[in-house]
C-alpha atoms as a PDB file:
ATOM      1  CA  UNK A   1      21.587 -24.773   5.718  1.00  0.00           C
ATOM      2  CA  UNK A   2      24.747 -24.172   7.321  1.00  0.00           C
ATOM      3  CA  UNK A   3      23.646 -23.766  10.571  1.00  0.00           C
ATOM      4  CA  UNK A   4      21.512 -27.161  10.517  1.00  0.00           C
ATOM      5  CA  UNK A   5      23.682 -29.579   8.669  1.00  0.00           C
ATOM      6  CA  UNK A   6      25.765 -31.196  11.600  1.00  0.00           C
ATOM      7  CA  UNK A   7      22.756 -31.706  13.621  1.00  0.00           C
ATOM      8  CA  UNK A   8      20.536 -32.746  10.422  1.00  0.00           C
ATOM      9  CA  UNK A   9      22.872 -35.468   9.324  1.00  0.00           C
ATOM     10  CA  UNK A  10      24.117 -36.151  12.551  1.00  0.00           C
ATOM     11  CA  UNK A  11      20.657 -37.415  13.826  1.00  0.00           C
ATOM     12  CA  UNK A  12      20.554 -39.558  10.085  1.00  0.00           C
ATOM     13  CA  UNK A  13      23.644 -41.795  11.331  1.00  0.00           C
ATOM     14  CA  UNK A  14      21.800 -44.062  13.003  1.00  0.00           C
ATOM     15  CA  UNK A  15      22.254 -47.603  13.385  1.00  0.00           C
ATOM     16  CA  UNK A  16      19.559 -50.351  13.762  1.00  0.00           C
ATOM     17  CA  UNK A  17      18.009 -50.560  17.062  1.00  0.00           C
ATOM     18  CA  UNK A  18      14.810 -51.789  18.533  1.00  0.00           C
ATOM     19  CA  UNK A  19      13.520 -48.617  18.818  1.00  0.00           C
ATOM     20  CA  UNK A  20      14.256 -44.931  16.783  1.00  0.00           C
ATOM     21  CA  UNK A  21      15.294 -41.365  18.152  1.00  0.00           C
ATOM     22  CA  UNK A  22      12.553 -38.989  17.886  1.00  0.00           C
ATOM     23  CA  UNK A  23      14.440 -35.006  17.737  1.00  0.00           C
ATOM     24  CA  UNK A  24      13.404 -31.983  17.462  1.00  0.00           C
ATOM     25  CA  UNK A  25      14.953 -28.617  16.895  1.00  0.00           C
ATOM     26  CA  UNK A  26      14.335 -24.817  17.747  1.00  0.00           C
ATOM     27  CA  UNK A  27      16.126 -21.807  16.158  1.00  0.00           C
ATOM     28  CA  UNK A  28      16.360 -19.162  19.131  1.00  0.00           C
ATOM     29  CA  UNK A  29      16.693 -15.026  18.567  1.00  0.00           C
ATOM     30  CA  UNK A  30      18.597 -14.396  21.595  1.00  0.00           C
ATOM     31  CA  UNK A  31      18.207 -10.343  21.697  1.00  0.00           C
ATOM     32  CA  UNK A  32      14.174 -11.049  21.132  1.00  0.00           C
ATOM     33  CA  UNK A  33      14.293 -13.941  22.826  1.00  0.00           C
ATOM     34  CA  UNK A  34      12.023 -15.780  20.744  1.00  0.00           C
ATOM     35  CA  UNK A  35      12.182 -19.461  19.413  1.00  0.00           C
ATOM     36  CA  UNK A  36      10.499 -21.067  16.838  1.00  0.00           C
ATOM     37  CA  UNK A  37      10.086 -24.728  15.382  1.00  0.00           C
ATOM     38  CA  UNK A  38      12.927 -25.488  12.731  1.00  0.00           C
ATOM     39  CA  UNK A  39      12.783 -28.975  12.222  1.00  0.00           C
ATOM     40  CA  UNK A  40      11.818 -32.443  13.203  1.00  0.00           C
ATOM     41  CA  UNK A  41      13.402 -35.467  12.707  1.00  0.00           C
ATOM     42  CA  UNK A  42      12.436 -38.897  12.897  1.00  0.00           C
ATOM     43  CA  UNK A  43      15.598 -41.805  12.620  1.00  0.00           C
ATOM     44  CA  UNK A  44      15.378 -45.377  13.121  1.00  0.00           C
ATOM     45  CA  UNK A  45      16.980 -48.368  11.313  1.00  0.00           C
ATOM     46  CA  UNK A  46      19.205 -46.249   9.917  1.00  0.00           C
ATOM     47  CA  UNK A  47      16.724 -44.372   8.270  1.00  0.00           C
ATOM     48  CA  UNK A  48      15.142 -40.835   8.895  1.00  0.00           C
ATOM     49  CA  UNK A  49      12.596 -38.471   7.986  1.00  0.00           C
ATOM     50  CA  UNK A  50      13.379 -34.492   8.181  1.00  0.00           C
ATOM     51  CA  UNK A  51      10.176 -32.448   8.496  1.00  0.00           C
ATOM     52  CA  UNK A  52      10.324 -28.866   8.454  1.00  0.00           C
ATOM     53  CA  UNK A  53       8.708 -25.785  10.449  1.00  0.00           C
ATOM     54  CA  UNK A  54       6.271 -25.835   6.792  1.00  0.00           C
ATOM     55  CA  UNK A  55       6.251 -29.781   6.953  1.00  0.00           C
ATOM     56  CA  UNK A  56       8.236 -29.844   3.672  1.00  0.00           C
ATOM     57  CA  UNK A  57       9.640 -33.938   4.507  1.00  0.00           C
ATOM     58  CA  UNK A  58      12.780 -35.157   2.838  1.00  0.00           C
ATOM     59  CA  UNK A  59      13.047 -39.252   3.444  1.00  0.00           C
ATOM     60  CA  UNK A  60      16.483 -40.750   3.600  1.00  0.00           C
ATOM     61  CA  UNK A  61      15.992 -44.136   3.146  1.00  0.00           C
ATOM     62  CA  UNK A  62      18.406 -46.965   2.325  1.00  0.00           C
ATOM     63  CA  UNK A  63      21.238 -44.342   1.205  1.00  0.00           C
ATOM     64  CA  UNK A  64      19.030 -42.440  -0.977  1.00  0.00           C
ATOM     65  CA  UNK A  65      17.287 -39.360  -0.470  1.00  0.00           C
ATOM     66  CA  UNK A  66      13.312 -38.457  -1.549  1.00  0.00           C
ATOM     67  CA  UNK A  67      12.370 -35.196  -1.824  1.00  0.00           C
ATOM     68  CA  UNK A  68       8.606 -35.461  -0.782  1.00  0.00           C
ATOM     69  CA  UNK A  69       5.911 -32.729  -1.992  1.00  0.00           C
ATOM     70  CA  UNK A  70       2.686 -33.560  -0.344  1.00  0.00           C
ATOM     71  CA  UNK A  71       0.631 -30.676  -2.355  1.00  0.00           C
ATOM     72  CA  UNK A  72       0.988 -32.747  -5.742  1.00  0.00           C
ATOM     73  CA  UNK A  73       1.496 -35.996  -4.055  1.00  0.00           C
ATOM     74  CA  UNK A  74       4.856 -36.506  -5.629  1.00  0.00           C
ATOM     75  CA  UNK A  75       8.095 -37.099  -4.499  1.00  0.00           C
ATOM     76  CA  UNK A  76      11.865 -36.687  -6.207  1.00  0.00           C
ATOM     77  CA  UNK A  77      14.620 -39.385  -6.239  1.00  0.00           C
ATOM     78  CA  UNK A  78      17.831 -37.836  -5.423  1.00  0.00           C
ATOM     79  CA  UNK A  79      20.176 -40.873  -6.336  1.00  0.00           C
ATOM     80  CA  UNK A  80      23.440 -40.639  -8.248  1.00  0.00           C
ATOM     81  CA  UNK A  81      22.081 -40.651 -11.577  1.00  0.00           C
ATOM     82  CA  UNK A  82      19.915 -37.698 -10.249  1.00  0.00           C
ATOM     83  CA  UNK A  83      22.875 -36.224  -9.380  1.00  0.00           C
ATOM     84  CA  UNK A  84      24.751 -36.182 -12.040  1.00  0.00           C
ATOM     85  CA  UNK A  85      22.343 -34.604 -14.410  1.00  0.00           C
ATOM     86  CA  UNK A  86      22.580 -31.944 -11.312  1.00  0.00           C
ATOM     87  CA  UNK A  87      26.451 -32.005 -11.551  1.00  0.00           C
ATOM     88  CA  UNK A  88      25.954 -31.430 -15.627  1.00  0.00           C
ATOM     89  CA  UNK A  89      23.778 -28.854 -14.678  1.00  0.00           C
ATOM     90  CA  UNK A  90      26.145 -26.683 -12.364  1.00  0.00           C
ATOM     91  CA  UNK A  91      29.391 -27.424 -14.594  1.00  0.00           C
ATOM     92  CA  UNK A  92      27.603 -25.954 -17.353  1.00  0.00           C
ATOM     93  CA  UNK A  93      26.791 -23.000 -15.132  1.00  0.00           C
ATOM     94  CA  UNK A  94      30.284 -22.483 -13.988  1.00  0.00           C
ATOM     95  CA  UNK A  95      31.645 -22.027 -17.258  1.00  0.00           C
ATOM     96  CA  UNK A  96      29.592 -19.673 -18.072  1.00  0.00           C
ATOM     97  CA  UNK A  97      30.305 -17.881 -15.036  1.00  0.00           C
ATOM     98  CA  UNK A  98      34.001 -18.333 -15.608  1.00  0.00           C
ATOM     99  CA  UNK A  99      33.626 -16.492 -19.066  1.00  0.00           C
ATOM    100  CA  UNK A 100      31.962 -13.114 -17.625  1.00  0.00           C
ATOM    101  CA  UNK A 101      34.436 -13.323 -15.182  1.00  0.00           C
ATOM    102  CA  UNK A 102      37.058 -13.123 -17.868  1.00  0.00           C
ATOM    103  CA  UNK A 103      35.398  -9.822 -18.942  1.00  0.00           C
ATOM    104  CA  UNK A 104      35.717  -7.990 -16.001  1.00  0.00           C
ATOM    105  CA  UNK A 105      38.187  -5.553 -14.827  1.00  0.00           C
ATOM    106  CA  UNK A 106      41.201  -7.419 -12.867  1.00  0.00           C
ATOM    107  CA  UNK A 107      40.064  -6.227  -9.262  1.00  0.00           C
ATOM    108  CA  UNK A 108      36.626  -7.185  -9.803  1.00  0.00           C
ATOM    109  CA  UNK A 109      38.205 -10.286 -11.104  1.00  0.00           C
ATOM    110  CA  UNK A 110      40.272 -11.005  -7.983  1.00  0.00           C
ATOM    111  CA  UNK A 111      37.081  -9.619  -5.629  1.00  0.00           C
ATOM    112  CA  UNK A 112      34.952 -12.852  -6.911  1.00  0.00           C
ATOM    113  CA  UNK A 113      37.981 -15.414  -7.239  1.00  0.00           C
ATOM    114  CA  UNK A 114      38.269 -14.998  -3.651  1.00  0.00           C
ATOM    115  CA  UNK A 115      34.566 -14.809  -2.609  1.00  0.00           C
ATOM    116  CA  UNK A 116      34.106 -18.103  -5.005  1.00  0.00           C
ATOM    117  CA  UNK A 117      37.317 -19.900  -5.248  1.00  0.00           C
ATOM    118  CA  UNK A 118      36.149 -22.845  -7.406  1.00  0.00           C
ATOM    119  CA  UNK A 119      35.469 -19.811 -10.270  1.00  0.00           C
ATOM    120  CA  UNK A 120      39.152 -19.523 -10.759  1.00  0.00           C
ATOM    121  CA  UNK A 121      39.785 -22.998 -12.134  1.00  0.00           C
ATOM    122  CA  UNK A 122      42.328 -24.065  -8.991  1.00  0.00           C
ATOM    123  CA  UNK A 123      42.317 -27.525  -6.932  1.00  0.00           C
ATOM    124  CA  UNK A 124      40.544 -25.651  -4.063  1.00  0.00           C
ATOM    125  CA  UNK A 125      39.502 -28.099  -1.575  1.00  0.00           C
ATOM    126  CA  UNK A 126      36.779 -27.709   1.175  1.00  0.00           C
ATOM    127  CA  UNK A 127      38.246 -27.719   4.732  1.00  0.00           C
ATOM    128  CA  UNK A 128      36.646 -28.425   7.958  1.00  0.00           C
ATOM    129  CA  UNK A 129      37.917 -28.792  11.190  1.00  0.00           C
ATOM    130  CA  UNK A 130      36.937 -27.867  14.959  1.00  0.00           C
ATOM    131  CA  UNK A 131      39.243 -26.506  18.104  1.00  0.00           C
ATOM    132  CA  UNK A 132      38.382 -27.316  21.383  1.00  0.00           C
ATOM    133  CA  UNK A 133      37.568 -24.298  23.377  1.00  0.00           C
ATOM    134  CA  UNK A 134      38.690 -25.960  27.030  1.00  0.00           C
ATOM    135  CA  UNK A 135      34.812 -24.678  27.920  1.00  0.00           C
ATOM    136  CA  UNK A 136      31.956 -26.234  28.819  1.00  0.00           C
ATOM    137  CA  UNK A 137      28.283 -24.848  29.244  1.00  0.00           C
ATOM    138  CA  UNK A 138      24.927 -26.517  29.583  1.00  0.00           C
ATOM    139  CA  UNK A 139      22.236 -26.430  27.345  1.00  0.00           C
ATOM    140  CA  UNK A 140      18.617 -27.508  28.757  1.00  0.00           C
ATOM    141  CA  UNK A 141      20.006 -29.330  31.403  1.00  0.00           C
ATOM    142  CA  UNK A 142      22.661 -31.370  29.562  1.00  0.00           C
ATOM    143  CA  UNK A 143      26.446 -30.870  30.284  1.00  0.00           C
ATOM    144  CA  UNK A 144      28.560 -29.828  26.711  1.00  0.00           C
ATOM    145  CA  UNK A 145      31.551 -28.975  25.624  1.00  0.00           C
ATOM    146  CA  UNK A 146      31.949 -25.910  23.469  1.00  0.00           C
ATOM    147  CA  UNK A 147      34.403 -26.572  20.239  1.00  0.00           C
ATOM    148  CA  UNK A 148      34.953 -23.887  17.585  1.00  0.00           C
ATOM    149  CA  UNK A 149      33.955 -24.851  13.509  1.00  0.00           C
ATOM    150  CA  UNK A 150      36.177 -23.835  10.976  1.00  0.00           C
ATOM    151  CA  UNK A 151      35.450 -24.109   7.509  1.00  0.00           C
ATOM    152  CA  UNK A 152      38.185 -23.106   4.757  1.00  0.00           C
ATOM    153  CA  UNK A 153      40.122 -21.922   7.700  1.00  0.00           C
ATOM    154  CA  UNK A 154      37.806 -19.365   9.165  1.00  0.00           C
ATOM    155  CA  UNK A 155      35.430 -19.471  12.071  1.00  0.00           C
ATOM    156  CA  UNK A 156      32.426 -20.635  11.007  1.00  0.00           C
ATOM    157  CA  UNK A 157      30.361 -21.787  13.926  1.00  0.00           C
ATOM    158  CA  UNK A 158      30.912 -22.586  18.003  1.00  0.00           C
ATOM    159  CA  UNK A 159      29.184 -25.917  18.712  1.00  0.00           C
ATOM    160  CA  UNK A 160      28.142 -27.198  22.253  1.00  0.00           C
ATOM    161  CA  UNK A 161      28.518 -30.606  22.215  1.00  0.00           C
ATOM    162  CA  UNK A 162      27.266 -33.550  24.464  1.00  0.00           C
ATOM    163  CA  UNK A 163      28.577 -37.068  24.621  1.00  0.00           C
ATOM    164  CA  UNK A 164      26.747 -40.286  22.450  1.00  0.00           C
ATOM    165  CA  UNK A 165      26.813 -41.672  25.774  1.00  0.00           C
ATOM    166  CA  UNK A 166      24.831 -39.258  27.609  1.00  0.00           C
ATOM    167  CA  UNK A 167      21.855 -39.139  24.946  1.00  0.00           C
ATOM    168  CA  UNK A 168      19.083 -41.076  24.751  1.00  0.00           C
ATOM    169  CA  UNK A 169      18.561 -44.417  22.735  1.00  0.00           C
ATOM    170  CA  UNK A 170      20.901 -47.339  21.729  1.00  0.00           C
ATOM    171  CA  UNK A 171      22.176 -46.201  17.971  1.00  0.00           C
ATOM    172  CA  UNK A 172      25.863 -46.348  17.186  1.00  0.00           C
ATOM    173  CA  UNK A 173      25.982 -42.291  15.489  1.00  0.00           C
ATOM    174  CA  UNK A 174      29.327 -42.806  14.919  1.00  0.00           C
ATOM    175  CA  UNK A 175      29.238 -45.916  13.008  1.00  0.00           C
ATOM    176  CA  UNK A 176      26.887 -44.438  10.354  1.00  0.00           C
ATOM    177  CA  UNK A 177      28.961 -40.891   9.628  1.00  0.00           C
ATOM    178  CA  UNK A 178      31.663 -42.437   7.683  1.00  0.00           C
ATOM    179  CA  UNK A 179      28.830 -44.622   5.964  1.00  0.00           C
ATOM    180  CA  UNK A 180      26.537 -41.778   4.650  1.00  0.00           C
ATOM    181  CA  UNK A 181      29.786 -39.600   3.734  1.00  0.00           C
ATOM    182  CA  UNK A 182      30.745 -42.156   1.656  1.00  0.00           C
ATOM    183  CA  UNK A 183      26.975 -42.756   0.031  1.00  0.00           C
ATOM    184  CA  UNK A 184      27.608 -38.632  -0.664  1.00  0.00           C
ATOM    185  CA  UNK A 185      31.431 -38.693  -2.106  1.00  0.00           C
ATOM    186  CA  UNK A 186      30.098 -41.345  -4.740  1.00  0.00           C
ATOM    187  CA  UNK A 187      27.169 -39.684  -5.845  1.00  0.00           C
ATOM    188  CA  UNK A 188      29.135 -36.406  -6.376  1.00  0.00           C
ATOM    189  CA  UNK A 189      32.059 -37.792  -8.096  1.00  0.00           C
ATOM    190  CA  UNK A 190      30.941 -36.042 -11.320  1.00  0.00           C
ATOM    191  CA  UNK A 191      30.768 -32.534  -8.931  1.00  0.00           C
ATOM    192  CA  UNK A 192      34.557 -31.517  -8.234  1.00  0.00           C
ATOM    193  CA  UNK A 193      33.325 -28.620  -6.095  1.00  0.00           C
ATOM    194  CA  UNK A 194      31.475 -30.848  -3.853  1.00  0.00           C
ATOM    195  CA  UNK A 195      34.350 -33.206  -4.186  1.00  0.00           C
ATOM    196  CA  UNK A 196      35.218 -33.937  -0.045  1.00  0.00           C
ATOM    197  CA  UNK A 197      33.054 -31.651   1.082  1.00  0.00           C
ATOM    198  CA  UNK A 198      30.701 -34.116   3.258  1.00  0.00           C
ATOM    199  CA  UNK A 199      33.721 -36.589   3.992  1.00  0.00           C
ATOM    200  CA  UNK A 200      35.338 -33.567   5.256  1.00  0.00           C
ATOM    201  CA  UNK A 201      32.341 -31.929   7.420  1.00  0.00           C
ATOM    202  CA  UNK A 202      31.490 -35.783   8.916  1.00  0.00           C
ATOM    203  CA  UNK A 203      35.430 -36.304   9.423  1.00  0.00           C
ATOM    204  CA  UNK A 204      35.195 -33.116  11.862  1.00  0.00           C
ATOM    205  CA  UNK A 205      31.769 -34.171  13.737  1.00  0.00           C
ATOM    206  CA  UNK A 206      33.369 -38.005  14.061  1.00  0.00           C
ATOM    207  CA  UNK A 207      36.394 -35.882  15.917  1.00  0.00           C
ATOM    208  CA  UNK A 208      34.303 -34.060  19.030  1.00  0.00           C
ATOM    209  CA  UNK A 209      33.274 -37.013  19.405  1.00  0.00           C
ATOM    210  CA  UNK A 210      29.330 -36.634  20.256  1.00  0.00           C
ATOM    211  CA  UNK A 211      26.631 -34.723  18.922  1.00  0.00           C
ATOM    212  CA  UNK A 212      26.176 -30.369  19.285  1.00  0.00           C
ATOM    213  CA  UNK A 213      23.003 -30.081  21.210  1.00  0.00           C
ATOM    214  CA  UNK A 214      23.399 -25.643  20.717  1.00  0.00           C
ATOM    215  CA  UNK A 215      25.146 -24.462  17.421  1.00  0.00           C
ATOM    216  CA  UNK A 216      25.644 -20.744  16.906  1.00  0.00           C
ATOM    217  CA  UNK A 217      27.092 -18.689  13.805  1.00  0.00           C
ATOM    218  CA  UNK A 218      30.059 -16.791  13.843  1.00  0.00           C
ATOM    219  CA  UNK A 219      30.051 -13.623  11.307  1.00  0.00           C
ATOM    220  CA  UNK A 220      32.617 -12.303   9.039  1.00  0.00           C
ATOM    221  CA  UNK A 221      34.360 -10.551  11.736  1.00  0.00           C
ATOM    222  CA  UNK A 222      34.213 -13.625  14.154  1.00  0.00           C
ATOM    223  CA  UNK A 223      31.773 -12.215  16.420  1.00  0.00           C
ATOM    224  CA  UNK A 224      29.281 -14.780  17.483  1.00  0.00           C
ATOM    225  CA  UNK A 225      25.794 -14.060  15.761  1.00  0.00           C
ATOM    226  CA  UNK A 226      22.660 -13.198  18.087  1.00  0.00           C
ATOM    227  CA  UNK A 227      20.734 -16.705  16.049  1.00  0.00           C
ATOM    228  CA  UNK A 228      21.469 -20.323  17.376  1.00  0.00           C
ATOM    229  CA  UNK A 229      19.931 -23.365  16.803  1.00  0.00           C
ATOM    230  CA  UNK A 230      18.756 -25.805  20.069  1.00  0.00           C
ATOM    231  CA  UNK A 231      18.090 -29.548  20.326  1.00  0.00           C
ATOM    232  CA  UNK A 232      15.201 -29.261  22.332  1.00  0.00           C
ATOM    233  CA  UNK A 233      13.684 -32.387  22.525  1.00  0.00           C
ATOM    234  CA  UNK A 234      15.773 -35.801  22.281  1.00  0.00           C
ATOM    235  CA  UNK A 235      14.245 -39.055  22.796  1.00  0.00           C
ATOM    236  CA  UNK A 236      14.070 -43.096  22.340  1.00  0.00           C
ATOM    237  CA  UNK A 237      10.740 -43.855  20.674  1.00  0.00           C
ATOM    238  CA  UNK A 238       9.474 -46.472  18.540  1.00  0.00           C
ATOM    239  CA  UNK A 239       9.219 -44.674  14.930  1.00  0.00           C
ATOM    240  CA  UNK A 240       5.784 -45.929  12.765  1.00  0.00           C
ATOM    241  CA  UNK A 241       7.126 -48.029   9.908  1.00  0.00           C
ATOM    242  CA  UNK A 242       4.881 -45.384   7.750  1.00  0.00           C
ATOM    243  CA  UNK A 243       6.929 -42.469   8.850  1.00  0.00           C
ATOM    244  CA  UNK A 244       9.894 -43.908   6.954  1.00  0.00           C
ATOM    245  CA  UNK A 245       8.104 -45.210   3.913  1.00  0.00           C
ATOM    246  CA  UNK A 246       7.295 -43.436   0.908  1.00  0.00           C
ATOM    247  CA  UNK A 247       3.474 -41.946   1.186  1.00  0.00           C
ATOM    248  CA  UNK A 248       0.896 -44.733  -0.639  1.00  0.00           C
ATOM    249  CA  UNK A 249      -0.194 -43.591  -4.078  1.00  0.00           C
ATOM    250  CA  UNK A 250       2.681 -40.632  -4.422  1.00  0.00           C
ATOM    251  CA  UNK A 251       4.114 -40.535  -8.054  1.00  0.00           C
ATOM    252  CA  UNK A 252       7.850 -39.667  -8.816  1.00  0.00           C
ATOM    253  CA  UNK A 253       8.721 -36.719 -10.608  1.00  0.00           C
ATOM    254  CA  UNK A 254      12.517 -35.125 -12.445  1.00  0.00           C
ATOM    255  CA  UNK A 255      13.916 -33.057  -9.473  1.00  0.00           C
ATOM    256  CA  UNK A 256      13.790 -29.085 -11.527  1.00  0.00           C
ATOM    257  CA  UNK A 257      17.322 -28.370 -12.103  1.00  0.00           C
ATOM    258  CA  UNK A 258      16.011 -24.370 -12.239  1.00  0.00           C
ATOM    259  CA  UNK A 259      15.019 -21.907 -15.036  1.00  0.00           C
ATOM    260  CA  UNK A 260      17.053 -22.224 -18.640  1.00  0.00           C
ATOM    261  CA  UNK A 261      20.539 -20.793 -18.039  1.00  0.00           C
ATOM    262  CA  UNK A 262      20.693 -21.469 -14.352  1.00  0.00           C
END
């Protein structure tokens, strides 16, 4: 998830145009040098559909999100109410969590207070923010500039990014990213660990100021990972009304909030 969500809801914050953006995204295994399909994504009118490489779809429509299962024919309502039966839901869990952690021994204690920080009961906020490098690289034949992700103060990611204005279609990206933050923030109120956390990771993409065509892990020694993700295709297209509607004759259903306990 990490490694798609700036380009995921990046490509969502579009603004109504005449036509939509058609994208679609590769992961690439440099050492093997293979790359395979990881998602495609549909946006226009401010609206998008996210397909996967198993063609699970999530619709985001109208600032709220429908988790669509095409087996059953069914399709889940992710809306603030949804979420805060969610937000009950992981509270719940949390406590319970807090009270084994209470049992163990103090540096097994202080082991998972810093792996989890919420567990310890402080004001721990989620921070995001990105460095410009100075470098540029090219990616597919489009010029970008390579910033550095930090999230809670560690490296996190290196992003390549290219500018709104050099990418096809008309939509205003950064008109929509405070927008859909703000849809988020409201809907997780009732979810202080989520508190910020969107605002925070849109706040950093509205800063480098266009969109990261190549994203690439960091791990926990801030070596750069041999897995990236690629914007390979990027187009203006005119996106079939039916692509952004809810399939005909699909039935809602509760969205499983996981076994009892969970």
């Amino acid at each position: 998830m990490k490694l798609k969500l700036w380009m995921a809801f990046g490509v969502l914050a579009a603004q109504a145009a005449s036509a939509g953006v058609y994208v679609e995204m590769v992961d690439h295994d440099i050492k093997a040098n293979k790359t395979t399909l990881a998602q495609k994504i549909y946006v226009q009118n401010g609206n998008g559909r996210f397909v996967d490489a198993d063609g699970h779809a999530t619709l985001i429509k109208d600032g709220t999100f429908y988790i669509i299962d095409d087996n059953d024919k069914t399709y889940v309502v992710f809306d603030k109410a949804t979420m805060e039966k969610l937000a009950k839901k992981m509270n719940d869990a949390m406590e319970q969590m807090k009270a084994k952690l209470a049992q163990l021994p103090p540096e097994q204690r202080a082991q998972m207070e810093q792996m989890m920080p919420g567990l310890s009961g402080s004001d721990h906020k989620w921070t995001v923010d990105v460095v410009d490098t100075g470098k540029s690289d090219k990616v597919d034949g489009r010029n970008c500039r390579i910033w550095d992700v930090k999230r809670d103060g560690k490296l996190s990611d290196q992003i390549c990014v290219v500018a709104y204005s050099d990418l096809p279609g008309k939509e205003n990206f950064q008109a929509m990213f405070a927008s859909f933050a703000n849809v988020f923030e409201e809907m997780a109120k009732s979810v202080p660990m989520l508190a910020g956390m969107m605002k925070n990771e849109f706040g950093a993409l509205t800063k480098v100021n266009g969109f990261p065509i190549r994203q690439r892990p960091y791990d926990e020694h801030g070596k750069l990972e041999d897995q990236e993700t690629l914007v390979k295709v990027w187009r203006e297209e005119t996106i079939p009304a039916s692509m952004l509607d809810l399939p005909a004759g699909y039935k809602a259903k509760p969205l499983s909030m996981g076994p009892p306990g969970m």
